[in-house]
PDB file of N, CA and C in Angstrom:
ATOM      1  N   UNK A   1      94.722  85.191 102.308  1.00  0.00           N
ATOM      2  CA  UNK A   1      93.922  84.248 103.049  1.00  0.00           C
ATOM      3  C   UNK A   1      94.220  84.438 104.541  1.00  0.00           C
ATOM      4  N   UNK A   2      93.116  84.710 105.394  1.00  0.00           N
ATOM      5  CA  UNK A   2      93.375  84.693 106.821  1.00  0.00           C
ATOM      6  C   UNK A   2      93.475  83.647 107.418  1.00  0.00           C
ATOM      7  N   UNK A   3      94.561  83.215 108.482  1.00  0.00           N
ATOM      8  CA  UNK A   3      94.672  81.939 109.164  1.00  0.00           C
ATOM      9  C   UNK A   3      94.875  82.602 110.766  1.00  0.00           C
ATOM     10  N   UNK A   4      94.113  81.514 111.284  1.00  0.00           N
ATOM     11  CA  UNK A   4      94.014  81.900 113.084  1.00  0.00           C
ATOM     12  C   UNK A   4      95.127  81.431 113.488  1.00  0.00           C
ATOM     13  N   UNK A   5      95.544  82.323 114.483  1.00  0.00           N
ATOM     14  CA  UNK A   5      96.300  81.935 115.837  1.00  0.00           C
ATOM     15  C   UNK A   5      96.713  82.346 116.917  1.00  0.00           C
ATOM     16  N   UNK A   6      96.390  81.583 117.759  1.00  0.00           N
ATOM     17  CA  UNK A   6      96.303  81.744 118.980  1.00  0.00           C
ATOM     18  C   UNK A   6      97.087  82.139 119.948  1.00  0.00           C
ATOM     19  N   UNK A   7      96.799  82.838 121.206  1.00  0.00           N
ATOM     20  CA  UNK A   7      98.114  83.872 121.437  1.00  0.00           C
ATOM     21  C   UNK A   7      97.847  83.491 122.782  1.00  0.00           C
ATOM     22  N   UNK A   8      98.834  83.273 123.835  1.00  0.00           N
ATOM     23  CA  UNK A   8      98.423  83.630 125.355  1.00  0.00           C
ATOM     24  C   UNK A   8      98.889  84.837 126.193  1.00  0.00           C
ATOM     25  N   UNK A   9      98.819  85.354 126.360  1.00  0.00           N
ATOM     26  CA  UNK A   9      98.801  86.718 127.138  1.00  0.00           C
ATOM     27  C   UNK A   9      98.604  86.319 128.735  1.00  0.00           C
ATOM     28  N   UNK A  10      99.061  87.498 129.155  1.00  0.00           N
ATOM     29  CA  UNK A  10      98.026  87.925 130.821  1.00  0.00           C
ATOM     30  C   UNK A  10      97.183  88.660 130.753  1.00  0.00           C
ATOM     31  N   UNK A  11      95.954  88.627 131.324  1.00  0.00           N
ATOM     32  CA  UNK A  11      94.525  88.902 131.490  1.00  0.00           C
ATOM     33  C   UNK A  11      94.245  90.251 131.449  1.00  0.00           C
ATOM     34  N   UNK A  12      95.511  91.001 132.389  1.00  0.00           N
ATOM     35  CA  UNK A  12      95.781  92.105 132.222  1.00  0.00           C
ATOM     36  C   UNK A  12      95.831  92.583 130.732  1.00  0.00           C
ATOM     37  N   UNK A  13      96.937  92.408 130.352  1.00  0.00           N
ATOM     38  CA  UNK A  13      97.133  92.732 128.824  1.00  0.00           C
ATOM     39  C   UNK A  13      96.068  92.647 127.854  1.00  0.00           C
ATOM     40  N   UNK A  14      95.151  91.779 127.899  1.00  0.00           N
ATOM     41  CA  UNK A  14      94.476  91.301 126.902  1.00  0.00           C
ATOM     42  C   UNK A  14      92.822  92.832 127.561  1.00  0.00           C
ATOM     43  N   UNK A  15      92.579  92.617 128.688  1.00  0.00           N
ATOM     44  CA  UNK A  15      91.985  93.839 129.085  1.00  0.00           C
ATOM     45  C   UNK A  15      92.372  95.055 128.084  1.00  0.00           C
ATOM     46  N   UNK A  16      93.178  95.030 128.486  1.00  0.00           N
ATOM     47  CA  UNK A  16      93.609  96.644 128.096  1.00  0.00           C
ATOM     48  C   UNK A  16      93.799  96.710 127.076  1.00  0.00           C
ATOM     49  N   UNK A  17      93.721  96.073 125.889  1.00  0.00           N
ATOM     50  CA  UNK A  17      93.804  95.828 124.610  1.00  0.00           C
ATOM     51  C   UNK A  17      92.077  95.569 124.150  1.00  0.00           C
ATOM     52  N   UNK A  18      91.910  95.121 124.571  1.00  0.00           N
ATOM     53  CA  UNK A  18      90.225  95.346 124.373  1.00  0.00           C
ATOM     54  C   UNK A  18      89.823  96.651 124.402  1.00  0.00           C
ATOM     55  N   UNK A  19      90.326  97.129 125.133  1.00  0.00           N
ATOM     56  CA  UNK A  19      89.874  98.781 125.424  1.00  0.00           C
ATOM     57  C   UNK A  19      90.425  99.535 124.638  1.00  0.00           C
ATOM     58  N   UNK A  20      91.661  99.434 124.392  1.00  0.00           N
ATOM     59  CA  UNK A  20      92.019 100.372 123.691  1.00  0.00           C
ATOM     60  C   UNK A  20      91.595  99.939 121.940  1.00  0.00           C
ATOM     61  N   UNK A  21      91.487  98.888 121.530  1.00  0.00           N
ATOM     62  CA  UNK A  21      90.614  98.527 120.138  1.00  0.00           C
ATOM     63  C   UNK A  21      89.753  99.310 120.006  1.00  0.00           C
ATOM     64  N   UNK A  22      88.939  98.955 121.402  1.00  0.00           N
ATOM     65  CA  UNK A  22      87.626  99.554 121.366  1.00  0.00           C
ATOM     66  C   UNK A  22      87.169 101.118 121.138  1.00  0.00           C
ATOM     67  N   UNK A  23      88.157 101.621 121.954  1.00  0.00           N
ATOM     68  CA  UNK A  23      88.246 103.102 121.763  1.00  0.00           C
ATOM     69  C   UNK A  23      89.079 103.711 120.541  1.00  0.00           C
ATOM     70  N   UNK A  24      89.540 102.474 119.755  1.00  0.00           N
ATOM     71  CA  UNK A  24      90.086 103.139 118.546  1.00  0.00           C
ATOM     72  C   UNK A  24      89.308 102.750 116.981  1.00  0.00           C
ATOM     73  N   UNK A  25      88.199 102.152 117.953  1.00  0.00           N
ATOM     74  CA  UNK A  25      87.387 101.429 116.909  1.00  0.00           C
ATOM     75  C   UNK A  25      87.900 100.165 115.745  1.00  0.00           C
ATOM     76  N   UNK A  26      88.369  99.428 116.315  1.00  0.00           N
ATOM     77  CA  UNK A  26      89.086  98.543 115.460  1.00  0.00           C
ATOM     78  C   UNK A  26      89.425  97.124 116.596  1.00  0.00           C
ATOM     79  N   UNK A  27      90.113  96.253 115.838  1.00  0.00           N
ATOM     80  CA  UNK A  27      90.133  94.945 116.671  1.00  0.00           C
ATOM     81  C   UNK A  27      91.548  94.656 117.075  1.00  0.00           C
ATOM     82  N   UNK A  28      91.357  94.103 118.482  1.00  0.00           N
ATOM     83  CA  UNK A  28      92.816  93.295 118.503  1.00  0.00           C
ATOM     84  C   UNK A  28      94.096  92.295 117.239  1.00  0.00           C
ATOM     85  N   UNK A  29      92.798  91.514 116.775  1.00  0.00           N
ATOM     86  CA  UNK A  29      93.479  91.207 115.366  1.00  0.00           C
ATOM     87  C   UNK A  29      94.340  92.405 114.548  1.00  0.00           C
ATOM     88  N   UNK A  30      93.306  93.400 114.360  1.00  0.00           N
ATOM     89  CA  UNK A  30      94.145  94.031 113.319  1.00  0.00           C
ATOM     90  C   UNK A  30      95.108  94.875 113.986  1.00  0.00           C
ATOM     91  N   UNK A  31      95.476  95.074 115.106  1.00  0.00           N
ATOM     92  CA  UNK A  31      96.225  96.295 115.637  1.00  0.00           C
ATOM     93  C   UNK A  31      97.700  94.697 115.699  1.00  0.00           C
ATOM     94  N   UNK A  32      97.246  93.457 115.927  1.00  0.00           N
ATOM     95  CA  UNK A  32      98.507  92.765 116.119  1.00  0.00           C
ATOM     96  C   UNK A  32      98.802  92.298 114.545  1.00  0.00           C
ATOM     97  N   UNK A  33      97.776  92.092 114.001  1.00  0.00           N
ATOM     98  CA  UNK A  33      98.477  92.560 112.069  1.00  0.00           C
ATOM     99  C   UNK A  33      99.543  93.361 112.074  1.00  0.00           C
ATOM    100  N   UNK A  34      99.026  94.972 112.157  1.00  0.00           N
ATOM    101  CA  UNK A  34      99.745  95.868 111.650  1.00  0.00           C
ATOM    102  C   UNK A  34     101.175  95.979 112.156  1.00  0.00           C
ATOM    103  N   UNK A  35     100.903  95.321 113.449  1.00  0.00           N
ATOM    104  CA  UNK A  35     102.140  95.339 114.271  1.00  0.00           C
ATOM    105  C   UNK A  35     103.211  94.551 113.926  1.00  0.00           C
ATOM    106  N   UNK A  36     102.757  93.600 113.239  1.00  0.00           N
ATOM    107  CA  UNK A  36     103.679  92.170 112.516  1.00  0.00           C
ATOM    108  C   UNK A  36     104.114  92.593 111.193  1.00  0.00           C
ATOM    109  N   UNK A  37     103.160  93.366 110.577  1.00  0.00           N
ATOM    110  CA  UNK A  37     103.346  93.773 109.172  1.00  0.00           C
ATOM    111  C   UNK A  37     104.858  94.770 109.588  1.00  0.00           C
ATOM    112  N   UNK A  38     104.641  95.886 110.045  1.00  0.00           N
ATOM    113  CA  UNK A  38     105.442  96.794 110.321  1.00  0.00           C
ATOM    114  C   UNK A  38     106.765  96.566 110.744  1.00  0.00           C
ATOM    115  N   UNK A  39     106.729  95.600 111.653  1.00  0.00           N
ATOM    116  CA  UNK A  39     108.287  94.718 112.269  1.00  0.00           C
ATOM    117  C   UNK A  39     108.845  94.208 111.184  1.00  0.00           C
ATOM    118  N   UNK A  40     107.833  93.456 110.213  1.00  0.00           N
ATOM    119  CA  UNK A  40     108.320  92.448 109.527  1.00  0.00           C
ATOM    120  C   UNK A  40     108.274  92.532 107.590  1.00  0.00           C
ATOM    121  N   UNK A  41     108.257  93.801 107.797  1.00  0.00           N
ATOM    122  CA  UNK A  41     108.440  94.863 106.256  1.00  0.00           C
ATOM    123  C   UNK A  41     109.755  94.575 105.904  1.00  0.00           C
ATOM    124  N   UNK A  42     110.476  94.542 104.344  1.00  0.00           N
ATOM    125  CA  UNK A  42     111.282  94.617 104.389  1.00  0.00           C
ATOM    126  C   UNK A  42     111.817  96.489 103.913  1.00  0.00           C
ATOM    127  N   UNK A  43     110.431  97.047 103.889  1.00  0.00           N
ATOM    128  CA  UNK A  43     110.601  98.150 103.424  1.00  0.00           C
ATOM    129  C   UNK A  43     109.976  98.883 104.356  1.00  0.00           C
ATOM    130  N   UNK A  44     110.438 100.210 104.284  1.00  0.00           N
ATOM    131  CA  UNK A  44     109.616 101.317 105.350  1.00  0.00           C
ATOM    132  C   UNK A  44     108.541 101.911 104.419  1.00  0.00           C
ATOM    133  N   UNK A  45     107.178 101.863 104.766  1.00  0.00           N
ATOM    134  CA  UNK A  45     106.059 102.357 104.194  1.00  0.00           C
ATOM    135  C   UNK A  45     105.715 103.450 104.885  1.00  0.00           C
ATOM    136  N   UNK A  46     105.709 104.454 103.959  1.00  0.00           N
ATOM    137  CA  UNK A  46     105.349 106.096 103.959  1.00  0.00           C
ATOM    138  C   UNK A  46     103.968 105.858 105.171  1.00  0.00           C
ATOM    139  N   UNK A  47     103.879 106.409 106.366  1.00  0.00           N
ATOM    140  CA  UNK A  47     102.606 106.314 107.310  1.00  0.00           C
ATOM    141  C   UNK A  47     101.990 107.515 106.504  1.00  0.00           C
ATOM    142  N   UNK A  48     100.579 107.383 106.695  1.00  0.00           N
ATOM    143  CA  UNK A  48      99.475 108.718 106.400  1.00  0.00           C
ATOM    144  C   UNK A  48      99.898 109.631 107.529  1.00  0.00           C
ATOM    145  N   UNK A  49     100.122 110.566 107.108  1.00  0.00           N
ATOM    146  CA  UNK A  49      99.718 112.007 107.612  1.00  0.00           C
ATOM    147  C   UNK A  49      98.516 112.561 108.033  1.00  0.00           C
ATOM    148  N   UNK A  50      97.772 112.350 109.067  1.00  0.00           N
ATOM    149  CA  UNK A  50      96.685 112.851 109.207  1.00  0.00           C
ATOM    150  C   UNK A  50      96.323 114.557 109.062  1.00  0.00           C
ATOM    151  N   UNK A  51      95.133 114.680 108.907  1.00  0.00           N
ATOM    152  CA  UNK A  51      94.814 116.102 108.751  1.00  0.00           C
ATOM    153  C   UNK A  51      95.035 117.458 110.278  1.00  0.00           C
ATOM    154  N   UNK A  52      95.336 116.563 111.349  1.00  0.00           N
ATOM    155  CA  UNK A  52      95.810 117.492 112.214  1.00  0.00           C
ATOM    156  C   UNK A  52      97.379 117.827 112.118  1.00  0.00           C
ATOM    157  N   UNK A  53      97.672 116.779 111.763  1.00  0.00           N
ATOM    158  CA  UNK A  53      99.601 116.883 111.650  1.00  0.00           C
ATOM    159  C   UNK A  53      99.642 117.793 109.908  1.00  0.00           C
ATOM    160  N   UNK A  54      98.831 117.871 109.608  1.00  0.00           N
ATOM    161  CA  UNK A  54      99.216 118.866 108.311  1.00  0.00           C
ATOM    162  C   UNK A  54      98.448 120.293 108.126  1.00  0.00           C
ATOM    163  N   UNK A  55      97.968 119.960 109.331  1.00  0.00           N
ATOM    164  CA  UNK A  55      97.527 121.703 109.791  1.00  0.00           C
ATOM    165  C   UNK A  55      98.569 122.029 110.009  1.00  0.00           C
ATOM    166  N   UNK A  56      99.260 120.892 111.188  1.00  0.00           N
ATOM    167  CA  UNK A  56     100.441 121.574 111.884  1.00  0.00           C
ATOM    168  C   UNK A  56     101.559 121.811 111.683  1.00  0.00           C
ATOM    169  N   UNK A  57     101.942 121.500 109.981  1.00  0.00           N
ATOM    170  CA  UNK A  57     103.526 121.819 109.655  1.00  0.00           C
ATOM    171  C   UNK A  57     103.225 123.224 109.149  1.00  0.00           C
ATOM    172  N   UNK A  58     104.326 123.765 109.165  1.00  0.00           N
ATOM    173  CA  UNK A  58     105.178 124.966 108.612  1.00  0.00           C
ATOM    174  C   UNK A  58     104.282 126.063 110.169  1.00  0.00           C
ATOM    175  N   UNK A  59     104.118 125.448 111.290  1.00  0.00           N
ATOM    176  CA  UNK A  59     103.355 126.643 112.309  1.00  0.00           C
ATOM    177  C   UNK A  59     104.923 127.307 112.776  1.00  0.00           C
ATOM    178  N   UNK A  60     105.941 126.309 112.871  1.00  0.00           N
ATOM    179  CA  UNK A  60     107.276 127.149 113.380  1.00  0.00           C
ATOM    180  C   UNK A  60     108.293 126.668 112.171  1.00  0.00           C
ATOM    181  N   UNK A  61     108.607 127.739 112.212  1.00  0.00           N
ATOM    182  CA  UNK A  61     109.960 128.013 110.955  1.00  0.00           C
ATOM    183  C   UNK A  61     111.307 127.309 111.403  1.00  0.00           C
ATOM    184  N   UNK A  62     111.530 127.052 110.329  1.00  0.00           N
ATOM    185  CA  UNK A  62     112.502 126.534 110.279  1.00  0.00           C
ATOM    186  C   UNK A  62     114.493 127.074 111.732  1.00  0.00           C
ATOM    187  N   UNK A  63     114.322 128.253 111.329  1.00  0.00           N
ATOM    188  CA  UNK A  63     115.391 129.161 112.253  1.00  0.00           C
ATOM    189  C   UNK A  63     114.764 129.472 113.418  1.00  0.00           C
ATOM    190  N   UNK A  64     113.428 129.111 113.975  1.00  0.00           N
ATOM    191  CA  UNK A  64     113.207 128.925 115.549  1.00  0.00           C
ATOM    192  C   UNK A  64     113.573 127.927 116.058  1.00  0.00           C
ATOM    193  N   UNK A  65     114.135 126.739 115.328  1.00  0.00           N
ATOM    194  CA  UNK A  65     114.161 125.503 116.175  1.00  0.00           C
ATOM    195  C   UNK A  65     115.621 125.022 116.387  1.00  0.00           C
ATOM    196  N   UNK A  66     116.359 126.211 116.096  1.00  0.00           N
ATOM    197  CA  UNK A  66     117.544 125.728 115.740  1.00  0.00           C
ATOM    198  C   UNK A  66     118.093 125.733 117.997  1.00  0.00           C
ATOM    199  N   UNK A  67     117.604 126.418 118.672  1.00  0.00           N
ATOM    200  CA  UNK A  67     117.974 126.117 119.876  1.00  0.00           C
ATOM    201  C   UNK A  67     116.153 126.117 120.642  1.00  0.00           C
ATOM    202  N   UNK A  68     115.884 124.895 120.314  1.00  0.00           N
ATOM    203  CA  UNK A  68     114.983 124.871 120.967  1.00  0.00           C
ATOM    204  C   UNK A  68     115.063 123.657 122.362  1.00  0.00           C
ATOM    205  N   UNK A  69     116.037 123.103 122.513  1.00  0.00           N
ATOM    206  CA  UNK A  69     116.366 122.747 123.702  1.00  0.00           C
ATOM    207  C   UNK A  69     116.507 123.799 124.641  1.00  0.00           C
ATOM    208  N   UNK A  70     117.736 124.551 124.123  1.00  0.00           N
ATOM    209  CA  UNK A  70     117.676 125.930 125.537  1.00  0.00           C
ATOM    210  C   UNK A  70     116.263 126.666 125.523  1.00  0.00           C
ATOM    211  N   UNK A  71     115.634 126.989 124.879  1.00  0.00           N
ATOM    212  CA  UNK A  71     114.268 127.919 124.812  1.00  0.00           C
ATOM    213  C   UNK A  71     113.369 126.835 125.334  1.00  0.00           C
ATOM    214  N   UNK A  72     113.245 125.653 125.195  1.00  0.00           N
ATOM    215  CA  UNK A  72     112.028 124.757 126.137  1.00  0.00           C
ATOM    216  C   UNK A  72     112.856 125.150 127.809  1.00  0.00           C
ATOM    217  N   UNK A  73     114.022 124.723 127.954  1.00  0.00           N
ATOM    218  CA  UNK A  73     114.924 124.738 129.336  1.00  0.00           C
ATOM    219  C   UNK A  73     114.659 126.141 130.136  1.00  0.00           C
ATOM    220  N   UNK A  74     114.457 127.362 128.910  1.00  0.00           N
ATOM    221  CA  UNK A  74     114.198 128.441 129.685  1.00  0.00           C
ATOM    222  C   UNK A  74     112.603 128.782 130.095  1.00  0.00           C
ATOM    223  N   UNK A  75     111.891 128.370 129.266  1.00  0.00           N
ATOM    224  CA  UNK A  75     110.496 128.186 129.405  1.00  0.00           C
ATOM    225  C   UNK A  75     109.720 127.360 130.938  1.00  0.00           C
ATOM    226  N   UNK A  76     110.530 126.126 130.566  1.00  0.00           N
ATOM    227  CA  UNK A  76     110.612 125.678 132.336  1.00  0.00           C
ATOM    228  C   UNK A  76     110.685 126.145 133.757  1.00  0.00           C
ATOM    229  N   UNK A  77     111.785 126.678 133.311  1.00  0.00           N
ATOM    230  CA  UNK A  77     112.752 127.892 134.209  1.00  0.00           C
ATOM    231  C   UNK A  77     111.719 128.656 134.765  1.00  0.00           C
ATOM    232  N   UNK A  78     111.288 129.448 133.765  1.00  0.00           N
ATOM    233  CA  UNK A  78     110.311 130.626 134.310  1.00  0.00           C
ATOM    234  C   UNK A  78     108.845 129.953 134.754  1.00  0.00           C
ATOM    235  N   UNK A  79     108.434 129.210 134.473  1.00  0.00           N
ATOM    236  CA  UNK A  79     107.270 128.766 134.611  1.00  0.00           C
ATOM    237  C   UNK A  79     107.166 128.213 136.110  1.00  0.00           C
ATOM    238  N   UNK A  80     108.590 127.630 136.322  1.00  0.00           N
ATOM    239  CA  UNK A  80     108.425 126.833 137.504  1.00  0.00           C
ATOM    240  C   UNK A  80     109.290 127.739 138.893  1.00  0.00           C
ATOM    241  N   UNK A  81     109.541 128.670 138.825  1.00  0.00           N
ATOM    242  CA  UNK A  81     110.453 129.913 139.634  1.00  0.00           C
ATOM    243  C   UNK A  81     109.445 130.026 140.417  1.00  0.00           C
TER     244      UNK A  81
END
């Protein structure tokens, strides 16, 4: 059963939350649902995997990432010399 309630914000905030609903196609309600649900789980629920993030596993192997701090650090390096 859905029950209302009422929230006060700054004008600001509530802007920019309009917008971004809007551009995600969905409502302020439900983005502050999910947000309550999620805080207030007592369990961690498996998120969907979207179809771009499962293009994108297995693109780097496992034994490239093992120093990929120094290899981003050197990548920098050269880029910005």
């Amino acid at each position: 059963m859905d029950t209302k309630l009422t929230l006060k914000l700054e004008e600001k905030v509530i802007v920019e939350a309009k917008l971004y609903a809007k551009a995600h196609k969905t409502s302020i309600s439900a983005i502050v649902e999910n947000y309550l649900q999620s805080i207030s789980s007592p369990t961690i629920k498996k998120q969907k995997i979207t179809p771009l993030v499962k293009s994108l596993s297995g693109i780097i192997k496992a034994d490239k990432v093992d120093n990929y701090k120094k290899d981003y650090a050197d990548f920098l390096s050269a880029k910005y010399k």
